[in-house]
Protein backbone atom coordinates (compact mmCIF):
# COMPACT_ATOMS: atom_id res chain seq x y z
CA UNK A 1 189.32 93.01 15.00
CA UNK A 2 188.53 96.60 16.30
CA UNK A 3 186.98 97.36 19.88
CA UNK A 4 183.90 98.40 19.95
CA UNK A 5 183.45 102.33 20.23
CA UNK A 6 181.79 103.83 22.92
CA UNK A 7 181.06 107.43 24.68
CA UNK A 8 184.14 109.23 26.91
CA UNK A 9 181.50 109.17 29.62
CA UNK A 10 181.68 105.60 30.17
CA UNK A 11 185.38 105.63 30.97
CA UNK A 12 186.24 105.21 34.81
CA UNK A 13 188.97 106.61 36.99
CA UNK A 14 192.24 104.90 35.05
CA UNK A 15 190.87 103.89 31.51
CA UNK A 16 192.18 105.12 28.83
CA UNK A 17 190.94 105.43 25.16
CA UNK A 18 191.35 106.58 21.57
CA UNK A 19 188.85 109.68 20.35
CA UNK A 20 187.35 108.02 17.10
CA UNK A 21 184.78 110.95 16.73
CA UNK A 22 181.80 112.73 17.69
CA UNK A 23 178.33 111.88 17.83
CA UNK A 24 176.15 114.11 15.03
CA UNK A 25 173.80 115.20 17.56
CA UNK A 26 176.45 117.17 18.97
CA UNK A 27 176.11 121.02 18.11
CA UNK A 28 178.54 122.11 16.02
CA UNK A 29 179.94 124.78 18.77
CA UNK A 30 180.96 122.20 21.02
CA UNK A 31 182.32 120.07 18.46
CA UNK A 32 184.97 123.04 17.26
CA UNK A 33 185.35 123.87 21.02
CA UNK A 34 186.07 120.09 21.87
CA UNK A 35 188.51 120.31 18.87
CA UNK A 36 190.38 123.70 20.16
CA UNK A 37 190.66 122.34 23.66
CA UNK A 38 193.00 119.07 22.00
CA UNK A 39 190.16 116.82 21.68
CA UNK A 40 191.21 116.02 18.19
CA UNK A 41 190.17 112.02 16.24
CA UNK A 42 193.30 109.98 17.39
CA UNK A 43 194.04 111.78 20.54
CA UNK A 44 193.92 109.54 23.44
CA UNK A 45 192.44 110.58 26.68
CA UNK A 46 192.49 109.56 30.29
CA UNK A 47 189.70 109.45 32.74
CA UNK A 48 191.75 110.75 35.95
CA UNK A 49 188.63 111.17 38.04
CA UNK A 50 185.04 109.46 37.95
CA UNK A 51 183.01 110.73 40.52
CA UNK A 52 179.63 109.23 41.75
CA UNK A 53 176.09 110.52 41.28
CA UNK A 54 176.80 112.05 37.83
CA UNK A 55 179.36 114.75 38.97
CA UNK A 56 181.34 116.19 36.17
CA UNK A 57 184.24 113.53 35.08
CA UNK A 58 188.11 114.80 34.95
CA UNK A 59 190.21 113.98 31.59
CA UNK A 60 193.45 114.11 30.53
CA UNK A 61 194.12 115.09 27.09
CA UNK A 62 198.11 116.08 26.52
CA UNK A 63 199.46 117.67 29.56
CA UNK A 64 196.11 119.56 30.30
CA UNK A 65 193.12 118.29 32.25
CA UNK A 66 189.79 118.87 31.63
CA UNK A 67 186.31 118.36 33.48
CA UNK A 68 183.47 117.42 31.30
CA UNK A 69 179.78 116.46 32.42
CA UNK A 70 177.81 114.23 30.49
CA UNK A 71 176.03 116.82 27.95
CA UNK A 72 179.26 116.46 26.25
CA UNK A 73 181.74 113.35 27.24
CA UNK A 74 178.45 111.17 26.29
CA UNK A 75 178.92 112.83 22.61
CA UNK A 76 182.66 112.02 22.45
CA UNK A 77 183.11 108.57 20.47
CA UNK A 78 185.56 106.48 21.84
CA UNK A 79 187.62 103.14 21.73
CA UNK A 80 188.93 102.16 25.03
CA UNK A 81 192.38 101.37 25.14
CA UNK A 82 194.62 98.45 26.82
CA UNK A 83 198.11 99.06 28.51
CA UNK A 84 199.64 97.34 25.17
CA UNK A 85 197.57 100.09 22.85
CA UNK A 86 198.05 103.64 21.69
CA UNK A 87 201.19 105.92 23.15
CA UNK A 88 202.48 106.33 26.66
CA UNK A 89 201.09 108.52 29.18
């Protein structure tokens, strides 16, 4: 049975998850940005920092990190990931 799928935003400091997709109410520019900075369906991502009150999030996608607010991690479609799924980081 397949996790549930939910937004990058909700990952915390450590998690790690699969990119299933984006949400359609995300404009298409960020989409094709999203896309040319690595965040591809099938890449997995790491939340490396989750700050309080809202502040923009840190990711790992690759070797390159990335800070997202929620405008746009909340559009990114996730599955969260266990230490047993997807590859090593």
């Amino acid at each position: 049975m397949k996790p549930p799928s939910t937004s990058l935003w909700s990952l915390r400091a450590g998690e790690r998850c699969r990119i299933e997709g984006f949400a359609g109410s995300l404009a298409d520019s960020y989409r094709v940005r999203m896309m040319e900075l690595g965040f591809h369906p099938g890449e997995v991502v790491t939340c490396v920092q989750s700050p309080a009150m809202g502040a923009p999030r840190v990711y790992r996608v690759s070797n390159t990190m990335f800070s997202l607010d929620d405008d746009v991690a909340a559009h990114i479609e996730v599955t969260r990931l266990d230490d047993h799924d997807g590859s090593a980081q």
